[in-house]
Protein backbone atom coordinates (compact mmCIF):
# COMPACT_ATOMS: atom_id res chain seq x y z
CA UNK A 1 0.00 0.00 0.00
CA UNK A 2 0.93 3.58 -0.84
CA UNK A 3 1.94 5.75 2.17
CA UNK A 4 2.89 8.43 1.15
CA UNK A 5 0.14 10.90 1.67
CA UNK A 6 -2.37 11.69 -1.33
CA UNK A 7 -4.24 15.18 -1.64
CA UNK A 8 -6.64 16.18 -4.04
CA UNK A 9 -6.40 19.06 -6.67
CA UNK A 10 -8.25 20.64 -9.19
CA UNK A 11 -6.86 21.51 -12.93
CA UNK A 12 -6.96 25.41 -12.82
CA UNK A 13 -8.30 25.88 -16.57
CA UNK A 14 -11.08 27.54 -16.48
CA UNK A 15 -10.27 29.27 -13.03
CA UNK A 16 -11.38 33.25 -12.55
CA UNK A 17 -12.63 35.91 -10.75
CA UNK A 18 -16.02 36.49 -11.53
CA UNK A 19 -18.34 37.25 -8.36
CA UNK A 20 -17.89 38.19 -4.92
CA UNK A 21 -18.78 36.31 -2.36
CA UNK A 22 -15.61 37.17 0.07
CA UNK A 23 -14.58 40.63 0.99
CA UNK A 24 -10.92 38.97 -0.66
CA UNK A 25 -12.54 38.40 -4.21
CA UNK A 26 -11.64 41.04 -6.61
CA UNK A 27 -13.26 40.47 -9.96
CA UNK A 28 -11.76 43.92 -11.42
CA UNK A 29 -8.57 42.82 -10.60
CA UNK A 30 -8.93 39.58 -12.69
CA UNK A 31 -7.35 39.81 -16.76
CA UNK A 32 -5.54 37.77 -18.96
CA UNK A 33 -2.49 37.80 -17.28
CA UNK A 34 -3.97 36.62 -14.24
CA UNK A 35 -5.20 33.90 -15.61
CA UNK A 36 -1.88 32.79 -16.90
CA UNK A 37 -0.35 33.46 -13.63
CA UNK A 38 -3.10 31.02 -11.98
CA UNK A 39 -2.19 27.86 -14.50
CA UNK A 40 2.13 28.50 -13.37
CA UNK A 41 0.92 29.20 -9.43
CA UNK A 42 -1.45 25.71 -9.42
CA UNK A 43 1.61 23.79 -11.06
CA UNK A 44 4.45 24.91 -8.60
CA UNK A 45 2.47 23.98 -5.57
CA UNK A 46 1.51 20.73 -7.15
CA UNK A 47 5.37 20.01 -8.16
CA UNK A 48 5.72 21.26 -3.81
CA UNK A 49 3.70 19.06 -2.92
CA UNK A 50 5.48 15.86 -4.62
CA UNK A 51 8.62 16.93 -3.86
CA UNK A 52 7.40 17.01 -0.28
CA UNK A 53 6.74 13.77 -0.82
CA UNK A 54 2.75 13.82 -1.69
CA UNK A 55 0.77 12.02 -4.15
CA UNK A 56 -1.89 14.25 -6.26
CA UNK A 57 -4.95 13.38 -7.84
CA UNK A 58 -6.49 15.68 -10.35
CA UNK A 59 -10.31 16.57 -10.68
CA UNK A 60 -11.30 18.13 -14.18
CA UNK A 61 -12.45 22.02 -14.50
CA UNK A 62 -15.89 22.88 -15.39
CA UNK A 63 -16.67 26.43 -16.82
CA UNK A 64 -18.69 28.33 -14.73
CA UNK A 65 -17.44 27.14 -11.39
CA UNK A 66 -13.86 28.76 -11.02
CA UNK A 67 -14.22 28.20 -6.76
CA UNK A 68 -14.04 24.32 -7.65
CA UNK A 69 -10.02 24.77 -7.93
CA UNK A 70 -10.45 24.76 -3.70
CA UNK A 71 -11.37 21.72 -3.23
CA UNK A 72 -10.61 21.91 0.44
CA UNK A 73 -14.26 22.93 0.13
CA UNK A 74 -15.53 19.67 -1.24
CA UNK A 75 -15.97 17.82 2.04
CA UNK A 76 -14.45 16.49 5.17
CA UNK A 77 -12.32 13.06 4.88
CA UNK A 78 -11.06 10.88 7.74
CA UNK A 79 -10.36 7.28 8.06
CA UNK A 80 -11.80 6.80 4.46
CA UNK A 81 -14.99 8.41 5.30
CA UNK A 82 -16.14 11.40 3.22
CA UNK A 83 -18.93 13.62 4.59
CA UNK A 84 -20.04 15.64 1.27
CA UNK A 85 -20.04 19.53 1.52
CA UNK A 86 -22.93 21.82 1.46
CA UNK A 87 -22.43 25.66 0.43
CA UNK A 88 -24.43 28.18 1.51
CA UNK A 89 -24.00 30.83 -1.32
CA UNK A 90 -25.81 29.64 -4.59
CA UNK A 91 -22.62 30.76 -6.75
CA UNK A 92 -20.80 27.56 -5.25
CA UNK A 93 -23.53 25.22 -5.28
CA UNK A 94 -22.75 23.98 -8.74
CA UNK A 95 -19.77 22.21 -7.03
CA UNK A 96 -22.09 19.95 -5.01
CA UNK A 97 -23.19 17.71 -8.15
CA UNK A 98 -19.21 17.64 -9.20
CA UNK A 99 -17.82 16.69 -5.46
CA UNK A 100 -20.29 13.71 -5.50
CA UNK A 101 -19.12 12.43 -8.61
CA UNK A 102 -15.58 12.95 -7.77
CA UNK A 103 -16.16 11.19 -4.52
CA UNK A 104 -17.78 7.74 -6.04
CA UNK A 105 -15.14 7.88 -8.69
CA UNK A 106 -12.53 7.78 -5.36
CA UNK A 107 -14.66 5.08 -3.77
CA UNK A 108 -14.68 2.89 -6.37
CA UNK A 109 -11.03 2.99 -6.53
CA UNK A 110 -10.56 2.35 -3.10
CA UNK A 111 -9.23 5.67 -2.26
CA UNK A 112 -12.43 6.30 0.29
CA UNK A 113 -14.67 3.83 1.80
CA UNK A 114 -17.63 5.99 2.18
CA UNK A 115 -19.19 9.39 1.12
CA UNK A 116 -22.10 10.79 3.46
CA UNK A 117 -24.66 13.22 3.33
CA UNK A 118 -25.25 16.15 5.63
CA UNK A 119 -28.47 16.35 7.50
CA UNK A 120 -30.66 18.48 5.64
CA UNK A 121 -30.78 22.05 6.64
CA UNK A 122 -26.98 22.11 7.55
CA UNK A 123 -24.14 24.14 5.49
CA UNK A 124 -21.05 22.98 6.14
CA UNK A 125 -18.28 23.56 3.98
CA UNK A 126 -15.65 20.71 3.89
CA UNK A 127 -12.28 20.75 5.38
CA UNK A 128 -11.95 24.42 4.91
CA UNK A 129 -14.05 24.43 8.06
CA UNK A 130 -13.36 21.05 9.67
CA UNK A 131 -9.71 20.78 10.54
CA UNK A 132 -8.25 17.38 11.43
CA UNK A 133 -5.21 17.35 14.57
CA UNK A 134 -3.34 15.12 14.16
CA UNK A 135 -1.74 15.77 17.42
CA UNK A 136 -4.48 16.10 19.62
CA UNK A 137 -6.65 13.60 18.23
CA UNK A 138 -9.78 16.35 17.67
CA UNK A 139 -11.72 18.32 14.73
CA UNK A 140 -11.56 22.15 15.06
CA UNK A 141 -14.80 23.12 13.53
CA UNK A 142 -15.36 26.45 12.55
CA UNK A 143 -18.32 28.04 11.98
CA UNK A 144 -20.67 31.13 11.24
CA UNK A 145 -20.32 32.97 7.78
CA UNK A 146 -20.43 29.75 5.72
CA UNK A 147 -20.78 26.64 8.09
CA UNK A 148 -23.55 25.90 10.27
CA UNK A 149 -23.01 25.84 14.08
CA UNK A 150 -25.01 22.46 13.72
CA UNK A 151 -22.37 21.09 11.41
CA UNK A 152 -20.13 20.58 14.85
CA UNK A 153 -22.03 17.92 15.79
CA UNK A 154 -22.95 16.56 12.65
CA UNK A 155 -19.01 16.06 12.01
CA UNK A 156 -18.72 14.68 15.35
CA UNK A 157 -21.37 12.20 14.68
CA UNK A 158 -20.21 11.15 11.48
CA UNK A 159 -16.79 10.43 12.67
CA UNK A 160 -16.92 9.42 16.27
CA UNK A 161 -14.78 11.91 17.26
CA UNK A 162 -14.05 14.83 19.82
CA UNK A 163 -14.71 18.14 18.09
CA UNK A 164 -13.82 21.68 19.27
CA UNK A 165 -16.02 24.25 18.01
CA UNK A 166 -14.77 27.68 17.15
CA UNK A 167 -16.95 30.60 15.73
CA UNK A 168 -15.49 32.95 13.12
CA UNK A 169 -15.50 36.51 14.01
CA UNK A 170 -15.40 38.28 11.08
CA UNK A 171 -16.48 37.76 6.77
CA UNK A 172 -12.80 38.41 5.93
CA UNK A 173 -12.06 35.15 7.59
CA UNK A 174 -14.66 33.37 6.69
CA UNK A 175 -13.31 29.95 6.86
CA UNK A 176 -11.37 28.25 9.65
CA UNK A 177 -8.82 27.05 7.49
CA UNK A 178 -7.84 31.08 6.55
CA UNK A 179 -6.99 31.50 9.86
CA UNK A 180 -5.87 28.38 11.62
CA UNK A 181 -3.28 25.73 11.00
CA UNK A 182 -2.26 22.92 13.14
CA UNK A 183 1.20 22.17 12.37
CA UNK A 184 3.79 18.86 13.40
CA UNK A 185 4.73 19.00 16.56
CA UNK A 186 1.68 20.25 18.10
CA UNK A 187 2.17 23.55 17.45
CA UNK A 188 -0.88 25.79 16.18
CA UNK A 189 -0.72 28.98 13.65
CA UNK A 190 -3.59 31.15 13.93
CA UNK A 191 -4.84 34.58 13.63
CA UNK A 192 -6.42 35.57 17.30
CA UNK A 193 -8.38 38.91 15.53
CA UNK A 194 -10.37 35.97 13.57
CA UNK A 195 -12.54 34.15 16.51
CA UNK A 196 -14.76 35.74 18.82
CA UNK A 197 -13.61 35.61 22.71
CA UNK A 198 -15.34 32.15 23.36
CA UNK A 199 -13.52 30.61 20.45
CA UNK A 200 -10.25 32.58 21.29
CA UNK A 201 -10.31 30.84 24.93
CA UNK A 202 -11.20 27.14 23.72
CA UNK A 203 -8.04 27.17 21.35
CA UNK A 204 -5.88 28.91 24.54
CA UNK A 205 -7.61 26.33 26.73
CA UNK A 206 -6.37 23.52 24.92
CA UNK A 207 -2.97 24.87 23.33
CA UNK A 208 -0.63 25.45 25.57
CA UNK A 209 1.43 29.51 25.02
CA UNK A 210 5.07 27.89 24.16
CA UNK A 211 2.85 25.55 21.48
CA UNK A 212 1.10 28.70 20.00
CA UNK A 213 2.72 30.84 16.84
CA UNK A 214 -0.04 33.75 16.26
CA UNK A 215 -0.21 35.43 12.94
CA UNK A 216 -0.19 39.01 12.72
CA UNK A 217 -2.75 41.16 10.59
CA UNK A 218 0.11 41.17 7.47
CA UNK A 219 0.46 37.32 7.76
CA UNK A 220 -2.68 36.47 7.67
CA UNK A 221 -3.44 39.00 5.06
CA UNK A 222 -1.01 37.41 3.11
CA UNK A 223 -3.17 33.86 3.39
CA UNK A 224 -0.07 32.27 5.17
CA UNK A 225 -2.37 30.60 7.58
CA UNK A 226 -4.03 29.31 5.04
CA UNK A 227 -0.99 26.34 4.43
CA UNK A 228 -0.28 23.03 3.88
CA UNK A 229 1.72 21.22 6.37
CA UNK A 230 3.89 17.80 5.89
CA UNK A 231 6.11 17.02 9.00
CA UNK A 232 8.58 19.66 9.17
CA UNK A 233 7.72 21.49 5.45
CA UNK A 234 4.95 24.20 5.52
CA UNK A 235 3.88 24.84 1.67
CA UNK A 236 2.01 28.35 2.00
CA UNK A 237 1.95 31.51 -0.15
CA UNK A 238 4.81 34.12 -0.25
CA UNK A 239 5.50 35.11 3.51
CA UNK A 240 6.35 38.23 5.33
CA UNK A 241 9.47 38.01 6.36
CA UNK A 242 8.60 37.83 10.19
CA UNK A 243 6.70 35.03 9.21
CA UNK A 244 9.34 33.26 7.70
CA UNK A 245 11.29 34.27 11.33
CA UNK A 246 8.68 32.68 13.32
CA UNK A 247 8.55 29.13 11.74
CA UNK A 248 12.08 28.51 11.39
CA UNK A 249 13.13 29.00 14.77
CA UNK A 250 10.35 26.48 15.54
CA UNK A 251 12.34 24.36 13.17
CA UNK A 252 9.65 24.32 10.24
CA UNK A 253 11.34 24.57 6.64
CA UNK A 254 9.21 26.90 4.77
CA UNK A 255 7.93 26.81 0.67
CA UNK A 256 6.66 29.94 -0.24
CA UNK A 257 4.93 29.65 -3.90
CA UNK A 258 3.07 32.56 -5.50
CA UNK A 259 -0.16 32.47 -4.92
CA UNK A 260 -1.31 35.66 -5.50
CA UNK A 261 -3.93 34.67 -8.83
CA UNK A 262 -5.62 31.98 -5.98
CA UNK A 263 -5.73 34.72 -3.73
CA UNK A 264 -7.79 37.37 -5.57
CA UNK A 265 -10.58 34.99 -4.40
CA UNK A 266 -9.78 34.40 -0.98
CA UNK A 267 -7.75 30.98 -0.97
CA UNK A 268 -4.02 30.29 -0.87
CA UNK A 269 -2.40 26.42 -0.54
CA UNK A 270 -4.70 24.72 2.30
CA UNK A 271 -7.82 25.81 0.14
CA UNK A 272 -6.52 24.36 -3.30
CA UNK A 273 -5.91 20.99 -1.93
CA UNK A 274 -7.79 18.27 0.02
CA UNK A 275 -6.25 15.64 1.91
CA UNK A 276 -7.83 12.18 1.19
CA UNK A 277 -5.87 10.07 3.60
CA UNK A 278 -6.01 11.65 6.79
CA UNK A 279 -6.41 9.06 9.80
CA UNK A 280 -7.61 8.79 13.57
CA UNK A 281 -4.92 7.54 15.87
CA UNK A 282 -7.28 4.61 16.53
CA UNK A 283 -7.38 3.86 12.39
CA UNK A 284 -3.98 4.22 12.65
CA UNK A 285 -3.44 1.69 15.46
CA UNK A 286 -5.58 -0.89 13.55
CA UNK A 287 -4.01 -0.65 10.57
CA UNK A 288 -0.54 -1.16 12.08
CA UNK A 289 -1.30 -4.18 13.65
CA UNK A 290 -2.42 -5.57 10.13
């Protein structure tokens, strides 16, 4: 069996800037060039990503839903078990249909085991929103401008696992994966400014201060939060250098790509990718003893 660990991308070809649904998106600032720019960005953090040592698999465009190149979005995966997105703005709903297929195209080559449905009623918008540690054995689950509150439960539920709830304090982080990162190690980069002083406390409650790096305004502006981690690499978008400052003298070796076409819509390297292989330490247990 494979281990090396397998994310999932989408081809960026008919990726643009066309609505707003963020206070990120800029569809003014979209042209040609851009769109050149967003085919080089998608294929350098691809080629970082296998040179990290990751496998990618590679779902097909479709005009008319450039948001389906974050496919963080898609749904939340653990221990082969897929629980299937639902969006709350219509411009994204397209993607619903797509993720499905994608999904029993993975299942029936083994890659999940599952897909489920959310409970009608309930937004919840994938991994972007549902953020596996590794460390502590717990979902963070973020919600209020796109995910339900009632998706906490729903993911806890579906998984049998602990989940930590954390509301979202303002639109311009309007996913928990723009402004939170568990990282090897145990550590945790977030942005404080982005949860409200409940959801502040829970992640101070549980993380202890020498295992917390916290993002200033410029960092997070700069959608470093928003980053893919594998053991001691971080893959983000280009840092600030105090960034940069922070992370290595926690020992993390940084890969900075451009992101900057991605982030005219509000996602950088966590949103563009989806991790299909994550496992709980008890999956993990069980399949060693195999």
């Amino acid at each position: 069996m494979d281990q090396r660990p397998l994310f999932l991308m989408t081809d960026p070809s008919c990726f643009d800037v066309c609505y707003q649904i963020n206070p990120w998106m800029q569809p003014t600032a979209w042209d040609p060039a851009s769109y050149a720019a967003a085919q080089v960005a998608s294929a350098q953090l691809r080629a970082a990503l296998k040179a990290a040592g990751a496998r990618v698999e590679t779902i097909g465009a479709v005009r008319g839903l450039p948001d389906l190149v974050f496919p963080a979005n898609g749904a939340v995966v653990l221990d082969g078990k897929a629980l299937l997105a639902r969006f709350r703005h219509p411009e994204r709903q397209g993607e619903e249909a797509i993720f499905r297929s994608v999904f029993a195209r993975l299942q029936g080559r083994g890659l999940v085991r599952e897909v489920v449905d959310l409970p009608d009623g309930v937004f919840q918008e994938g991994a972007g929103d549902a953020i596996w540690d590794a460390e502590r054995g717990h979902f963070w689950v973020g919600f209020g401008p796109r995910s339900s509150k009632a998706s906490a439960g729903v993911i806890a539920r579906t998984f049998d696992q602990e989940v930590v709830a954390l509301e979202l304090a303002s639109d311009r982080f309007y996913h928990l994966d723009t402004c939170f990162c568990p990282l090897a190690g145990g550590r945790v980069l977030y942005y404080p400014d982005a949860f409200t002083p409940k959801a502040l406390a829970a992640i101070r409650e549980r993380v202890a201060p020498a295992q917390r790096i916290e993002a200033s305004a410029a960092e997070a502006a700069a959608f470093c939060v928003n980053a893919v981690n594998l053991d001691a690499e971080v893959i983000m978008a280009r840092a600030p250098a105090t960034l940069r400052a922070k992370l290595a003298a926690r020992g993390y070796r940084l890969v900075e790509v451009d992101l900057d076409p991605f982030i005219l819509s509000g996602g950088a390297a966590y949103c563009m990718t989806l991790r299909l292989d994550r496992m709980s330490q008890s999956s993990a247990a069980i399949l060693a003893a195999e």
